[in-house]
Protein backbone atom coordinates (compact mmCIF):
# COMPACT_ATOMS: atom_id res chain seq x y z
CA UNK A 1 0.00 0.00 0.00
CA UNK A 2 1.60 3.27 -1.25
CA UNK A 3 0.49 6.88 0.87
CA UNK A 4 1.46 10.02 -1.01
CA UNK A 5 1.29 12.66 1.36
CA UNK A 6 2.75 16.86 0.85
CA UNK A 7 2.88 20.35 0.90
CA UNK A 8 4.21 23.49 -0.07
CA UNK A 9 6.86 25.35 1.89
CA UNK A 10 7.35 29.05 2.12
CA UNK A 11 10.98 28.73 1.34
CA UNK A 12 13.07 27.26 -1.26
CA UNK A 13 14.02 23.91 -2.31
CA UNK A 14 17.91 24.18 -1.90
CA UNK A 15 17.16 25.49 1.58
CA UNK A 16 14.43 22.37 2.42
CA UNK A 17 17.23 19.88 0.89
CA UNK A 18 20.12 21.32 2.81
CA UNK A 19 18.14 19.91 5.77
CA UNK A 20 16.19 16.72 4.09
CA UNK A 21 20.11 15.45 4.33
CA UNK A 22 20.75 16.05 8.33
CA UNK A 23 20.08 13.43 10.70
CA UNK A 24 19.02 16.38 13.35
CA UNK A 25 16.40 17.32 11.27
CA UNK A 26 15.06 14.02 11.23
CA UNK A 27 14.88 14.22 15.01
CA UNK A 28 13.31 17.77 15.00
CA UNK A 29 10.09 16.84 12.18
CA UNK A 30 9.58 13.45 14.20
CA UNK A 31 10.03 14.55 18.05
CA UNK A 32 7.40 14.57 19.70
CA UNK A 33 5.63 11.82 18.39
CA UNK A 34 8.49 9.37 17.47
CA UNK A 35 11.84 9.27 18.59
CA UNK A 36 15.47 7.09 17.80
CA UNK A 37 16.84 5.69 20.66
CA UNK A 38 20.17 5.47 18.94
CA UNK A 39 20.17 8.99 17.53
CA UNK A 40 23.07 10.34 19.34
CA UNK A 41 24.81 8.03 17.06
CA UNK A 42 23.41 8.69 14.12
CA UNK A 43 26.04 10.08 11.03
CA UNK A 44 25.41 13.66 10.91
CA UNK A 45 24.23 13.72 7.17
CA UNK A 46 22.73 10.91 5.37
CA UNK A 47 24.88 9.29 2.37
CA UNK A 48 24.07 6.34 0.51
CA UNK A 49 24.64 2.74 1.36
CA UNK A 50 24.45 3.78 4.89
CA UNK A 51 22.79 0.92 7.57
CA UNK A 52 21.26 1.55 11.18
CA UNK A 53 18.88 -0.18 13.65
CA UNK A 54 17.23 1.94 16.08
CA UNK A 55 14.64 1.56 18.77
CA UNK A 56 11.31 3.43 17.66
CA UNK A 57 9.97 4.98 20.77
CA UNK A 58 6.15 6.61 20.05
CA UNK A 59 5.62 9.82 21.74
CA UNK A 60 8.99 9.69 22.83
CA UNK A 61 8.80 7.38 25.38
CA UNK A 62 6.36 3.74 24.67
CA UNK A 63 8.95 1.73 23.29
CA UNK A 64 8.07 0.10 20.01
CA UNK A 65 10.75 -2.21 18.18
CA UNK A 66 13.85 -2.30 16.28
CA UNK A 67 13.74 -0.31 12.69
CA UNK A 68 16.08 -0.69 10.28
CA UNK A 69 17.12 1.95 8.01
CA UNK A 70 18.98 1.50 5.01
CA UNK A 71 20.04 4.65 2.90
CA UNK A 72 19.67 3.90 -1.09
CA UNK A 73 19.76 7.34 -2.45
CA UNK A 74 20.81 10.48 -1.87
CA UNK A 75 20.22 12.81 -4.84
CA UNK A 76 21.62 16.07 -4.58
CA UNK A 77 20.63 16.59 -8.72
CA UNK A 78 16.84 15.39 -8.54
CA UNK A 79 16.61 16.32 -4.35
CA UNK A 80 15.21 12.91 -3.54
CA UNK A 81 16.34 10.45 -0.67
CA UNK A 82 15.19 7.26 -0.49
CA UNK A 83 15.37 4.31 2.37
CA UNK A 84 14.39 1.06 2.41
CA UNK A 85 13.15 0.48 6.12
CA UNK A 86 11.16 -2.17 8.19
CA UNK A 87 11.12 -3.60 11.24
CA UNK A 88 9.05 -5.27 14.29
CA UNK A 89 5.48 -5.19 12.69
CA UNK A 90 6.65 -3.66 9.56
CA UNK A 91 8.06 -6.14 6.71
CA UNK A 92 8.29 -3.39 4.26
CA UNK A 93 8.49 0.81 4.96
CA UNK A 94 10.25 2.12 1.46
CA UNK A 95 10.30 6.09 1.91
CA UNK A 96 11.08 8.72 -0.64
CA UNK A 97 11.67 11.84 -0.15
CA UNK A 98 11.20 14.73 -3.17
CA UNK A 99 11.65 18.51 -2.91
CA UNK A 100 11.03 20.41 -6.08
CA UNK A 101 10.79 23.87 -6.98
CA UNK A 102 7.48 25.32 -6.94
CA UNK A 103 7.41 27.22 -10.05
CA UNK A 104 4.66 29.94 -10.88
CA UNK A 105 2.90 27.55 -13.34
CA UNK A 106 2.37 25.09 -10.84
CA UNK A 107 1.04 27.23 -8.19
CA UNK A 108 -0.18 30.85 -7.36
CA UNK A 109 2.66 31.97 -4.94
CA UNK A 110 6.18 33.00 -5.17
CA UNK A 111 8.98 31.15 -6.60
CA UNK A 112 11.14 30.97 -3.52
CA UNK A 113 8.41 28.08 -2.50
CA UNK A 114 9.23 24.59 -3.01
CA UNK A 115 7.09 21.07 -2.76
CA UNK A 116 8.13 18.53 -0.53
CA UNK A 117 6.46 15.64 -1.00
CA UNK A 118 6.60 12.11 1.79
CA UNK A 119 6.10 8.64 -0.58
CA UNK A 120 5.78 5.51 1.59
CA UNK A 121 4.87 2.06 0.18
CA UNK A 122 4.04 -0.15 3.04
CA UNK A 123 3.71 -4.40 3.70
CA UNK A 124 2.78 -5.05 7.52
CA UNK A 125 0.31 -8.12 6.45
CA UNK A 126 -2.95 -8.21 8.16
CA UNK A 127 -1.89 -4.84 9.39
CA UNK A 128 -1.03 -2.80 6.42
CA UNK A 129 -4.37 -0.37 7.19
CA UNK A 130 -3.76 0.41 10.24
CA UNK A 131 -0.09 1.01 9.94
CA UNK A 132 -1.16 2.62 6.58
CA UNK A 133 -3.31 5.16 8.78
CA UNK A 134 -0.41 5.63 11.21
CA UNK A 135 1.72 6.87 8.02
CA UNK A 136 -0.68 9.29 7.43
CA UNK A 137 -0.66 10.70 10.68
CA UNK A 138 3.16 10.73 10.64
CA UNK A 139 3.92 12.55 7.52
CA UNK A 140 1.17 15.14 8.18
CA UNK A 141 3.15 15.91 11.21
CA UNK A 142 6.51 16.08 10.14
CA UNK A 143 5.11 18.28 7.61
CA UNK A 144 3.61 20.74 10.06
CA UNK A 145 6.81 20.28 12.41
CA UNK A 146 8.92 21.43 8.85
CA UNK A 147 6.28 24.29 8.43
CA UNK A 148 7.33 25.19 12.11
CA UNK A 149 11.08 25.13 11.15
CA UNK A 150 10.76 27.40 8.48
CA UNK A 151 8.52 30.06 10.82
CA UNK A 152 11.50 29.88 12.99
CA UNK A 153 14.58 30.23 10.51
């Protein structure tokens, strides 16, 4: 099952995929409502063919299970990133992430504006709605939590 889920943010692309590549800002979208429990060791930016296991915890503090994150792309030309992930109740959690420039075709505000767009395909079995609904919630709040981060930079 495949979720699609974006936005538009009031500030531009290169900006938005300066900090797609930082492992702190994964920790800033997500806190919260998910954290790493092995984040203080986490590379600072994210390069391909990178591995790590980390305990999910959800709202920072009911521990979940192991996730496994594996770094397949990092495209600094097409400002995508893309991990293959899974773990615990979760066979299968591929995530893409795409930032593109929102041009004044595509939308009625200013060019500095970019779209940043979550892409999850998801195999948990018996569970994939549910966990499918949990996605939902997830990317919808890291999006507001980036909206936040560009109010406040």
């Amino acid at each position: 099952m495949k979720a699609i889920i974006e936005t538009t943010l009031p500030v531009s692309a290169k900006v938005v995929w300066s900090q797609v590549k930082l492992s702190r800002t994964l920790q800033y979208i997500c806190s919260g409502l998910l954290r790493f429990g092995e984040a203080q060791q986490f590379p600072k930016c994210w390069e391909p063919g990178q591995i790590l296991t980390t305990r999910l915890y959800l709202f920072e503090f009911i521990p979940l299970w192991k996730h496994q994150l594996r770094f397949c792309a990092v495209d600094d030309i097409n400002l995508q990133l893309v991990t293959e992930e899974g773990g615990g109740l979760v066979k299968v959690w591929n995530h893409t992430i795409e930032v593109q420039t929102c041009n004044l075709k595509d939308c009625q505000i200013r060019s500095e504006h970019c779209h940043y767009r979550d892409i999850v395909e998801i195999q948990a079995g018996m569970l994939t709605p549910l966990i499918y609904g949990f996605a939902h919630l997830l990317y919808r709040y890291r999006q507001k939590r980036w909206q936040n981060w560009v109010k406040k930079n």
